[in-house]
PDB file of N, CA and C in Angstrom:
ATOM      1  N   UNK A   1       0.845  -1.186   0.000  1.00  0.00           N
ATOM      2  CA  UNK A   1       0.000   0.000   0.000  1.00  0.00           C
ATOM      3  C   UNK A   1       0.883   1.239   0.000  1.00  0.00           C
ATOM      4  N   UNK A   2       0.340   2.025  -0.517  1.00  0.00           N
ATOM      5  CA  UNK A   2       1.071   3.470  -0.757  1.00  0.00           C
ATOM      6  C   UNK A   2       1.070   4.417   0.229  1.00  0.00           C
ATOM      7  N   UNK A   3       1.885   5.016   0.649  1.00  0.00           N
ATOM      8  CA  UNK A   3       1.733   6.028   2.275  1.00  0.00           C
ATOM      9  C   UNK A   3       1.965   6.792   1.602  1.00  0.00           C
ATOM     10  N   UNK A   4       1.981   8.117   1.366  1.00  0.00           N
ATOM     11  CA  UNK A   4       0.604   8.594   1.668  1.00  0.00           C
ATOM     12  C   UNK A   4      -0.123   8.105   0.499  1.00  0.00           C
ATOM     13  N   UNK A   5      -1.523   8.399   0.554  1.00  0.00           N
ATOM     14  CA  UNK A   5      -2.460   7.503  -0.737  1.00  0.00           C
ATOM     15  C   UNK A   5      -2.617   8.814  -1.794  1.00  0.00           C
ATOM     16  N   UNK A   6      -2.944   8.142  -2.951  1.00  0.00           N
ATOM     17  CA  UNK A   6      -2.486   8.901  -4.401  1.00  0.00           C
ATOM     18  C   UNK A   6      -3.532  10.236  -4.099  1.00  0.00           C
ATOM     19  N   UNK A   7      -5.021  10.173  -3.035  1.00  0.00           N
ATOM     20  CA  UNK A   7      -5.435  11.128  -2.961  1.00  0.00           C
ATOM     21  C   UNK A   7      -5.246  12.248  -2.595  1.00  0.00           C
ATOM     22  N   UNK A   8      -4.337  11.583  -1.391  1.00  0.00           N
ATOM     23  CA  UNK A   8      -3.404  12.711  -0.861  1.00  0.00           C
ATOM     24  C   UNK A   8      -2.430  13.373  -1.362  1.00  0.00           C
ATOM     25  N   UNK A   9      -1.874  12.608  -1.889  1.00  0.00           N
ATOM     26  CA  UNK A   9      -0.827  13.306  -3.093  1.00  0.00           C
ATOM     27  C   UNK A   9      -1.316  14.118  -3.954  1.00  0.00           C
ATOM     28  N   UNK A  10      -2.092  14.072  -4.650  1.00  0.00           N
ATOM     29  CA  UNK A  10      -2.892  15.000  -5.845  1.00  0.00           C
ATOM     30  C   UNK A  10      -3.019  16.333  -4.744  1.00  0.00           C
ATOM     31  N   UNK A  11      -3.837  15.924  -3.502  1.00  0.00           N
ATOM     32  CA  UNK A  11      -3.973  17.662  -2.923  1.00  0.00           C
ATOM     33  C   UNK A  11      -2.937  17.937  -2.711  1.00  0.00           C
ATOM     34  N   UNK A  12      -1.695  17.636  -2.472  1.00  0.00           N
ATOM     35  CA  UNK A  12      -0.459  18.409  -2.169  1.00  0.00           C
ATOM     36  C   UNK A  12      -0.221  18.607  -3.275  1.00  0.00           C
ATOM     37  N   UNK A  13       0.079  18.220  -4.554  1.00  0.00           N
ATOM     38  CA  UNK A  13       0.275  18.537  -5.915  1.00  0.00           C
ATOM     39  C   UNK A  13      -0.294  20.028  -6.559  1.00  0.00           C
ATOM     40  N   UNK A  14      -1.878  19.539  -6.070  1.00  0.00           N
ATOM     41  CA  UNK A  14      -2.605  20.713  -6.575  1.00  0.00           C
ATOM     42  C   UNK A  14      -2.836  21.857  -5.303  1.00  0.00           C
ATOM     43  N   UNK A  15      -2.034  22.239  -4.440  1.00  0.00           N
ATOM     44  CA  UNK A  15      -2.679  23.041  -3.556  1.00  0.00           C
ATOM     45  C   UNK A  15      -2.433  24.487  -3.901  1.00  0.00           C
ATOM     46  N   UNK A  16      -1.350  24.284  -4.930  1.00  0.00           N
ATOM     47  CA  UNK A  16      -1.188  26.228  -5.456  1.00  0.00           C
ATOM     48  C   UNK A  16      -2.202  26.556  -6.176  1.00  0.00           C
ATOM     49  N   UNK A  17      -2.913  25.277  -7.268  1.00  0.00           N
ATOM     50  CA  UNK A  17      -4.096  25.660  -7.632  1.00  0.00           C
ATOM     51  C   UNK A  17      -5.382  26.485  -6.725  1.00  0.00           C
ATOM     52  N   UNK A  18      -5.562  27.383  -7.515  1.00  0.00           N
ATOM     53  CA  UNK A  18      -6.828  28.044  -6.863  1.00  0.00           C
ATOM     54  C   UNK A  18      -8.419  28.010  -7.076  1.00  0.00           C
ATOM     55  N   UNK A  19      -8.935  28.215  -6.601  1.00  0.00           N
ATOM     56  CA  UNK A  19     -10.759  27.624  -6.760  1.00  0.00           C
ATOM     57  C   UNK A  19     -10.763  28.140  -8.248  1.00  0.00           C
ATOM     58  N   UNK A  20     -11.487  26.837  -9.399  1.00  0.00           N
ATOM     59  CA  UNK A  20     -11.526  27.504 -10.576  1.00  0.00           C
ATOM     60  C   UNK A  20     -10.611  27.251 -11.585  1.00  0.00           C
ATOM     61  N   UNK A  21      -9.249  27.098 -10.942  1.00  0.00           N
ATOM     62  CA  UNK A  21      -8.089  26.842 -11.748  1.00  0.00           C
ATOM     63  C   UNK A  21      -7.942  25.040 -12.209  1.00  0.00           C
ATOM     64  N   UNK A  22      -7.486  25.434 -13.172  1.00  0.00           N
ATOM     65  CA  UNK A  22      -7.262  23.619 -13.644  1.00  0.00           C
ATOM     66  C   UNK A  22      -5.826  23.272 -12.796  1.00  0.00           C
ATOM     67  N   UNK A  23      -6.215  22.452 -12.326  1.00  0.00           N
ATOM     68  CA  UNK A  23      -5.292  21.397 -11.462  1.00  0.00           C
ATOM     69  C   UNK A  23      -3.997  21.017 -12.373  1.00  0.00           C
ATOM     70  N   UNK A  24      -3.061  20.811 -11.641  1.00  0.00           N
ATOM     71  CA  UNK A  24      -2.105  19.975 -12.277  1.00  0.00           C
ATOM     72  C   UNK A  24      -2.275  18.710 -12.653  1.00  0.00           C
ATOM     73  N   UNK A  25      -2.696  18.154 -11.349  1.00  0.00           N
ATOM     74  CA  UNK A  25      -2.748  16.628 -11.500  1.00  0.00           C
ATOM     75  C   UNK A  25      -4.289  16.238 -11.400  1.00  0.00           C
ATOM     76  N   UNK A  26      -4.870  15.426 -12.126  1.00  0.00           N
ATOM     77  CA  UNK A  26      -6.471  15.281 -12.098  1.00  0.00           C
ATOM     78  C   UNK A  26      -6.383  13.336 -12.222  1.00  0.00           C
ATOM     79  N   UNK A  27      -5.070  12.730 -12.182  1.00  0.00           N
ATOM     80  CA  UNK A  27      -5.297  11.770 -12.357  1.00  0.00           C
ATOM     81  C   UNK A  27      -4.728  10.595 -11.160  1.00  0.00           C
ATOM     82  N   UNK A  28      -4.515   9.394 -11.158  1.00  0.00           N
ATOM     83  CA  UNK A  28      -3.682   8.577 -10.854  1.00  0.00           C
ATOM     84  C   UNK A  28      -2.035   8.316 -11.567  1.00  0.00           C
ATOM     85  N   UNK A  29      -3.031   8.612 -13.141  1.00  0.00           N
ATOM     86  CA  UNK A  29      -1.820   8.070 -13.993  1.00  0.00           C
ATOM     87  C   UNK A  29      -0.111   9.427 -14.337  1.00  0.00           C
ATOM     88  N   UNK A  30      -0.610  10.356 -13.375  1.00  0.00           N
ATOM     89  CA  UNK A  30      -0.217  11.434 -13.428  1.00  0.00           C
ATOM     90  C   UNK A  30       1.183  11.275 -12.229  1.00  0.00           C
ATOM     91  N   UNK A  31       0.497  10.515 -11.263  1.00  0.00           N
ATOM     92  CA  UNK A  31       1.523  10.391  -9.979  1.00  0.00           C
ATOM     93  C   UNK A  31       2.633   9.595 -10.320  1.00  0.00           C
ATOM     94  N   UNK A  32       2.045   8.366 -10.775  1.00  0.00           N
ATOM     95  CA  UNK A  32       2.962   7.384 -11.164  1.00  0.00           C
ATOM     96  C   UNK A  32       3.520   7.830 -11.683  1.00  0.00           C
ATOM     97  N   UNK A  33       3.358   8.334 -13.555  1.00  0.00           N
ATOM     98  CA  UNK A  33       4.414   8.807 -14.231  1.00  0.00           C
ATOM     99  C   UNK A  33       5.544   9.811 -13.476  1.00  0.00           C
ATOM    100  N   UNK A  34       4.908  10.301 -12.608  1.00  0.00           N
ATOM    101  CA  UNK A  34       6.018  11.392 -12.199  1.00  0.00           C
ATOM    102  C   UNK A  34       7.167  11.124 -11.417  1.00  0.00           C
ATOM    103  N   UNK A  35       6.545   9.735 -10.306  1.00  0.00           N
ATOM    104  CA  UNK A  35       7.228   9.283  -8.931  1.00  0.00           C
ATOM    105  C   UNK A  35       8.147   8.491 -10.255  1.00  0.00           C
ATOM    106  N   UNK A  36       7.548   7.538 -11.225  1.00  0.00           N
ATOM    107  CA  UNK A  36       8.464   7.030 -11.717  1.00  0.00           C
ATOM    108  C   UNK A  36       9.418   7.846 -12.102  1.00  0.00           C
ATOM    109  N   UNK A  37       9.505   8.877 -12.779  1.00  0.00           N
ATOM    110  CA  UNK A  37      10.752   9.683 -13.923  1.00  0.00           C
ATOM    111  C   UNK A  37      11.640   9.644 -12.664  1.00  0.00           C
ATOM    112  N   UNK A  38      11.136  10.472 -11.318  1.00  0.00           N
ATOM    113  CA  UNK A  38      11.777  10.723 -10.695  1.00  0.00           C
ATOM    114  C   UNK A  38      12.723   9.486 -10.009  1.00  0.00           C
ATOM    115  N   UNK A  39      12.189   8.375  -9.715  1.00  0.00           N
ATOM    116  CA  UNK A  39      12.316   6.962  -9.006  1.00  0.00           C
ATOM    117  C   UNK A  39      14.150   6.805 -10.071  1.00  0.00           C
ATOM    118  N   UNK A  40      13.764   6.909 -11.517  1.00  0.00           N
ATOM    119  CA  UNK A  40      14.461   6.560 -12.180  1.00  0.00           C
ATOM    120  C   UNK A  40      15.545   8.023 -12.376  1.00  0.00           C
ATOM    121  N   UNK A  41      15.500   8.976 -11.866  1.00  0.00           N
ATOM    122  CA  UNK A  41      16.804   9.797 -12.090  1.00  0.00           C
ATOM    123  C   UNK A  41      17.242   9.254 -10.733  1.00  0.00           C
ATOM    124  N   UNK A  42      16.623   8.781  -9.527  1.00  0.00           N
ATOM    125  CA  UNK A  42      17.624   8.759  -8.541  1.00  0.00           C
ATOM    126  C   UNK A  42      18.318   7.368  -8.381  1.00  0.00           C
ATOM    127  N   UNK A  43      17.778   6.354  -9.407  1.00  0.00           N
ATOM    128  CA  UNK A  43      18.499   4.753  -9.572  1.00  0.00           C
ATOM    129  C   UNK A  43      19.809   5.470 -10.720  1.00  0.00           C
ATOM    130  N   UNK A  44      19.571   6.369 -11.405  1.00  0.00           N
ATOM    131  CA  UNK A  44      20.703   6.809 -12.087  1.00  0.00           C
ATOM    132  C   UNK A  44      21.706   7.418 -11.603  1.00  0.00           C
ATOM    133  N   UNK A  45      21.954   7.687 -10.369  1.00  0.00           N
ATOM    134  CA  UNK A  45      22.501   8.911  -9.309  1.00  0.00           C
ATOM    135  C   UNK A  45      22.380  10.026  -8.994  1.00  0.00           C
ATOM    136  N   UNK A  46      21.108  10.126  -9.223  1.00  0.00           N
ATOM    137  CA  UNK A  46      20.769  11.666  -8.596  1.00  0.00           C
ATOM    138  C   UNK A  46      20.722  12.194  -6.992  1.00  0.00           C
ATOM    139  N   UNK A  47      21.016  12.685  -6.463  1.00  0.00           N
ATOM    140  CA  UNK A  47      20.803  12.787  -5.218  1.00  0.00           C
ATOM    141  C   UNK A  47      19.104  13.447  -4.377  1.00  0.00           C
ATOM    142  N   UNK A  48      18.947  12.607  -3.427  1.00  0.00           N
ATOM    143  CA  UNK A  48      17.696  12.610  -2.941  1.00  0.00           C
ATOM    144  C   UNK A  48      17.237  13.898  -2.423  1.00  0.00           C
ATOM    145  N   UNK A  49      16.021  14.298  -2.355  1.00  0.00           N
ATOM    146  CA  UNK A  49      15.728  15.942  -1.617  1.00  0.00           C
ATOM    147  C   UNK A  49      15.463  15.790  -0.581  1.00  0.00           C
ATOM    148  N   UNK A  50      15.541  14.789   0.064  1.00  0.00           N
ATOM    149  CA  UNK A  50      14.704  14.794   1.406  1.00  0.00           C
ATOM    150  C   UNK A  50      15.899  13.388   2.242  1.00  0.00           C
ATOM    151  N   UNK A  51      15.544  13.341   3.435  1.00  0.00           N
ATOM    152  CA  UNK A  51      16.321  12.771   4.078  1.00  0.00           C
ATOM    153  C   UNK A  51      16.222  11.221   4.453  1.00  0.00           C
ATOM    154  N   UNK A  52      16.786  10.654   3.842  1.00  0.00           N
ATOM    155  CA  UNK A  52      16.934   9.089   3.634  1.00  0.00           C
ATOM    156  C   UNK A  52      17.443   8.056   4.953  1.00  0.00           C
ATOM    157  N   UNK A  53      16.827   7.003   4.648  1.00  0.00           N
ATOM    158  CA  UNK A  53      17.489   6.404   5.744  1.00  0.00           C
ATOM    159  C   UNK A  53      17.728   4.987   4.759  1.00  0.00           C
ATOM    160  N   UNK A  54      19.027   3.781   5.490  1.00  0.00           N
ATOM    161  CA  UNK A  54      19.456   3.012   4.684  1.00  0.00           C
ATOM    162  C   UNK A  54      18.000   1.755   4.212  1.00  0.00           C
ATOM    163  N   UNK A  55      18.066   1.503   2.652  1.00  0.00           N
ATOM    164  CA  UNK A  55      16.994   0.700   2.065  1.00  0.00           C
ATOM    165  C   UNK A  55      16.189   1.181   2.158  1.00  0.00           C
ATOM    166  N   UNK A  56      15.465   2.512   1.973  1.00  0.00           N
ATOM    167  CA  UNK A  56      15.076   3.093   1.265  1.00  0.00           C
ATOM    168  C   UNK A  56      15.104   2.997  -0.079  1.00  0.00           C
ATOM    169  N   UNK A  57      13.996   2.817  -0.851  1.00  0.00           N
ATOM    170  CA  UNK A  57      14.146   2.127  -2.320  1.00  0.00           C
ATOM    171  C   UNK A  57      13.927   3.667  -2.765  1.00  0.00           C
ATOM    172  N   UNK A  58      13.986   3.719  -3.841  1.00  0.00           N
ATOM    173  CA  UNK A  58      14.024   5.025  -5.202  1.00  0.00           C
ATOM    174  C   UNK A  58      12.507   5.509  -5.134  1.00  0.00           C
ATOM    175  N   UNK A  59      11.528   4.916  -5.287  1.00  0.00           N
ATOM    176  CA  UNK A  59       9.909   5.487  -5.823  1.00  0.00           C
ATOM    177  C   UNK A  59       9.856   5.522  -4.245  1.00  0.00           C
ATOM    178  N   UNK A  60      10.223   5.020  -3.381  1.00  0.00           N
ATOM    179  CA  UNK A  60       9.617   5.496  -1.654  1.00  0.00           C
ATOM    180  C   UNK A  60      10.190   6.900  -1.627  1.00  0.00           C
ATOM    181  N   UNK A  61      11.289   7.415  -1.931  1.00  0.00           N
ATOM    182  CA  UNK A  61      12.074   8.270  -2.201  1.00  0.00           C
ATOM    183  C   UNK A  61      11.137   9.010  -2.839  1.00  0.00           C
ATOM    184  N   UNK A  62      10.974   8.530  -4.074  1.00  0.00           N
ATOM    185  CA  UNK A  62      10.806   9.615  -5.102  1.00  0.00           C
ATOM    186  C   UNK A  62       9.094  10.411  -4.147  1.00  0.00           C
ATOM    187  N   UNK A  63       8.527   9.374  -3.990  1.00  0.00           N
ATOM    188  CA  UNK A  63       6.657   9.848  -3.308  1.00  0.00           C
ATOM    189  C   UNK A  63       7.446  10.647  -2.133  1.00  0.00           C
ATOM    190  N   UNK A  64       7.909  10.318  -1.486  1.00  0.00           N
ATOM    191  CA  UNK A  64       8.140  11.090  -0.167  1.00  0.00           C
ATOM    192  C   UNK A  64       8.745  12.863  -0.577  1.00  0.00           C
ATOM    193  N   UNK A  65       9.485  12.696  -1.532  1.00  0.00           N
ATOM    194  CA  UNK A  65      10.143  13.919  -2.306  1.00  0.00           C
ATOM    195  C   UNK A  65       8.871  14.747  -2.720  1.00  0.00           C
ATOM    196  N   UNK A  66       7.980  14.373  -3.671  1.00  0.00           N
ATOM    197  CA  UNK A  66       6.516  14.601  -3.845  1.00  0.00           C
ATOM    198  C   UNK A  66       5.721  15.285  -2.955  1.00  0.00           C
ATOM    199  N   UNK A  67       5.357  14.416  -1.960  1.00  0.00           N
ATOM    200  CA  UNK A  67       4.402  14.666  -1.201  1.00  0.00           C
ATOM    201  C   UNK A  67       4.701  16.007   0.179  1.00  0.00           C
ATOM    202  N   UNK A  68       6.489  16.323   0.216  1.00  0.00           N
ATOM    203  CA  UNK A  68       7.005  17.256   1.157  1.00  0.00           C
ATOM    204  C   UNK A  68       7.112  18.250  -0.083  1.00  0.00           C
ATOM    205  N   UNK A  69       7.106  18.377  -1.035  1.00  0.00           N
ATOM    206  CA  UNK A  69       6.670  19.438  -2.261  1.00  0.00           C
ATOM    207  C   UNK A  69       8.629  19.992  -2.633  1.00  0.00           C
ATOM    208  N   UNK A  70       9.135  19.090  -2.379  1.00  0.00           N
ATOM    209  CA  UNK A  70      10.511  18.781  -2.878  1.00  0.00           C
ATOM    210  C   UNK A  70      10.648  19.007  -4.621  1.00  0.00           C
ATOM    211  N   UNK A  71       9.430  18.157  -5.515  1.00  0.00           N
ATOM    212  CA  UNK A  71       9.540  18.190  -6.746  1.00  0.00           C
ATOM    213  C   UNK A  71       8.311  18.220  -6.804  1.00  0.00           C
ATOM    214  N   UNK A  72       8.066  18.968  -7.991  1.00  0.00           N
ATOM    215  CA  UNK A  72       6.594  19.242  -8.759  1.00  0.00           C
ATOM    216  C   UNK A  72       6.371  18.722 -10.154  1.00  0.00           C
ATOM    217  N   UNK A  73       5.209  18.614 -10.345  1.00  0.00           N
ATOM    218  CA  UNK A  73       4.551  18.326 -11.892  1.00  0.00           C
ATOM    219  C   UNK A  73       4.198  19.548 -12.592  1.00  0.00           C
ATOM    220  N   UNK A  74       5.099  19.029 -13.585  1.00  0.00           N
ATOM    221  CA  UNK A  74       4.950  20.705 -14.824  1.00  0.00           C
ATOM    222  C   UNK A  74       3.610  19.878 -16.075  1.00  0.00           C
ATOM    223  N   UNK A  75       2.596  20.978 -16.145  1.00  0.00           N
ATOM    224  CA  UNK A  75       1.412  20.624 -16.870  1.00  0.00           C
ATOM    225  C   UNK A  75       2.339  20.397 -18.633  1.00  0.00           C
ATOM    226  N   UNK A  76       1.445  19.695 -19.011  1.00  0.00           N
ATOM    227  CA  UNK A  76       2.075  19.580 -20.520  1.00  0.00           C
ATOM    228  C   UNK A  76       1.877  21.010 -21.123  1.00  0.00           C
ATOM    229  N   UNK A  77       1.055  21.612 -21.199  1.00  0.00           N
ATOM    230  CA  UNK A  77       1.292  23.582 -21.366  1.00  0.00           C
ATOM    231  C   UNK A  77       2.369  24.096 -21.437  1.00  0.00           C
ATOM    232  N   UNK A  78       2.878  23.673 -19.816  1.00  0.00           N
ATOM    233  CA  UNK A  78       4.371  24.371 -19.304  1.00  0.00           C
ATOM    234  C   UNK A  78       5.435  24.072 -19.995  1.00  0.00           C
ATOM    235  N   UNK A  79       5.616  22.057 -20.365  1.00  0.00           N
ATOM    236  CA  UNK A  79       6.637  21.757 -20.634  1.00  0.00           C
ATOM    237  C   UNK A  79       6.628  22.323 -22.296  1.00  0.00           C
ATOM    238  N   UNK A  80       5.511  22.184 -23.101  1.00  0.00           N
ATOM    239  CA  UNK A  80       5.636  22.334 -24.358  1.00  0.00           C
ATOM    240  C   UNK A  80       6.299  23.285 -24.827  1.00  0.00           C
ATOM    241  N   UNK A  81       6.301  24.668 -24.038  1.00  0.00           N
ATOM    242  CA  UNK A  81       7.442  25.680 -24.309  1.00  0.00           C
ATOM    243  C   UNK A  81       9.200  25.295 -24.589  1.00  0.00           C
TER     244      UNK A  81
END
């Protein structure tokens, strides 16, 4: 099971959004993709944003990075620039 749960994640995702505003994240498939990219720059050597303890796997990493607002989701809008 996922700590925190993907619902929770989306409101920390979307909390800069304002009443009215389109959300960043509106999905499930939105988290995953993201925890993954991220999961996978830090199996490549990236260094972690948040504070690790030993076996700690990469996507526990990566959600925990997420959910303390360490890394964000850029809307496809943003990135297309």
């Amino acid at each position: 099971m996922l700590h925190p749960s993907y619902t929770d994640l989306m409101k920390e995702v979307n909390k800069g959004a304002e009443d009215g505003e389109t959300r960043v994240v509106s999905s499930r498939y939105s988290i995953v993709m993201a925890t993954s990219k991220r999961a996978r720059q830090l199996i490549d050597g990236a260094l972690p944003l948040v504070d690790t303890k030993p076996g700690d796997k990469p996507l526990s990493i990566a959600v925990d990075e997420l959910n303390s607002g360490k890394i964000t989701i850029i809307g496809e809008e943003e990135d297309a620039e």
